[in-house]
Protein backbone atom coordinates (compact mmCIF):
# COMPACT_ATOMS: atom_id res chain seq x y z
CA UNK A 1 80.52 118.83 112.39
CA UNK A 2 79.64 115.41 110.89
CA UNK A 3 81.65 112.50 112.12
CA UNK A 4 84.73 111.09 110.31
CA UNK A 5 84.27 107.97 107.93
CA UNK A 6 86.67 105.14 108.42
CA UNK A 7 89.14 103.79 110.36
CA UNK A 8 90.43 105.34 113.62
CA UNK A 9 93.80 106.37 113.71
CA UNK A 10 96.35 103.56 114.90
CA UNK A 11 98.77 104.57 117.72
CA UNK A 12 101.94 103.30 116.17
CA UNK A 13 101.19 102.66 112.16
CA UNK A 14 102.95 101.17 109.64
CA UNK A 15 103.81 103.13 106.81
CA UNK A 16 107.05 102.35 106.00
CA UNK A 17 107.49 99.78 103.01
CA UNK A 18 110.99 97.75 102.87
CA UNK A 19 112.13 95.88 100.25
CA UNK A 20 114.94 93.77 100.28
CA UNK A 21 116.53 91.08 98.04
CA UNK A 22 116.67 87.11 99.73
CA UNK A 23 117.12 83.81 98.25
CA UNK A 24 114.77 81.42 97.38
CA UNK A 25 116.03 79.13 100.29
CA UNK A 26 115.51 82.16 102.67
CA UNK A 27 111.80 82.92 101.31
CA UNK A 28 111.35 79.32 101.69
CA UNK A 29 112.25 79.49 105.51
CA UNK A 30 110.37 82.54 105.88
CA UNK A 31 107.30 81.07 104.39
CA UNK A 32 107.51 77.53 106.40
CA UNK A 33 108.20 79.89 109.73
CA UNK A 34 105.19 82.16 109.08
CA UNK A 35 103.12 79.12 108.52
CA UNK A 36 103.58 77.13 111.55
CA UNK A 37 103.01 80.37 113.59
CA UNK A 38 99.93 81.59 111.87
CA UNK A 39 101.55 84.50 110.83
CA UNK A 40 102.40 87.01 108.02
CA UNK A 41 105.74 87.15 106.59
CA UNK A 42 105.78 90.85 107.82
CA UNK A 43 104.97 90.13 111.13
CA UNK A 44 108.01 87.40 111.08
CA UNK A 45 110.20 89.93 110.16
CA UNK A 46 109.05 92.45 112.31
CA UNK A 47 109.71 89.77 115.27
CA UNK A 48 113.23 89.08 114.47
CA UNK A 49 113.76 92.69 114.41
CA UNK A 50 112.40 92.78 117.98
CA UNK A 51 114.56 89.79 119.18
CA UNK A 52 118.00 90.82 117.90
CA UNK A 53 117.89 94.64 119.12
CA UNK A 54 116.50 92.95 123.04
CA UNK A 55 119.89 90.83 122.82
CA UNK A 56 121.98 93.47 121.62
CA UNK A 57 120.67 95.32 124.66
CA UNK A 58 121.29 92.41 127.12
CA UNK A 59 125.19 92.51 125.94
């Protein structure tokens, strides 16, 4: 059997778009945020995502 072309398969992937509506001044903090830590606007999210659900388990 020849051997797959590509990319090997990613343990947890990604492939679940969300969209959601924000204001300018939010996308404006987003953008400054994922700036000054070299970062994708996705990966900012995905962060704050990960820091609210840890404190709602520390309550």
């Amino acid at each position: 059997m020849p051997k797959k072309v590509g990319r090997p398969p990613v343990e947890n992937p990604k492939n679940i778009k969300l969209q959601i509506r924000v204001s300018q001044d939010t996308m404006n903090t987003l953008d400054e945020c994922a700036e000054k830590l070299n970062s994708t606007r996705s990966d900012i999210v995905r962060k704050g995502i990960e820091r609210i659900a840890s404190e709602l388990k520390v309550k």
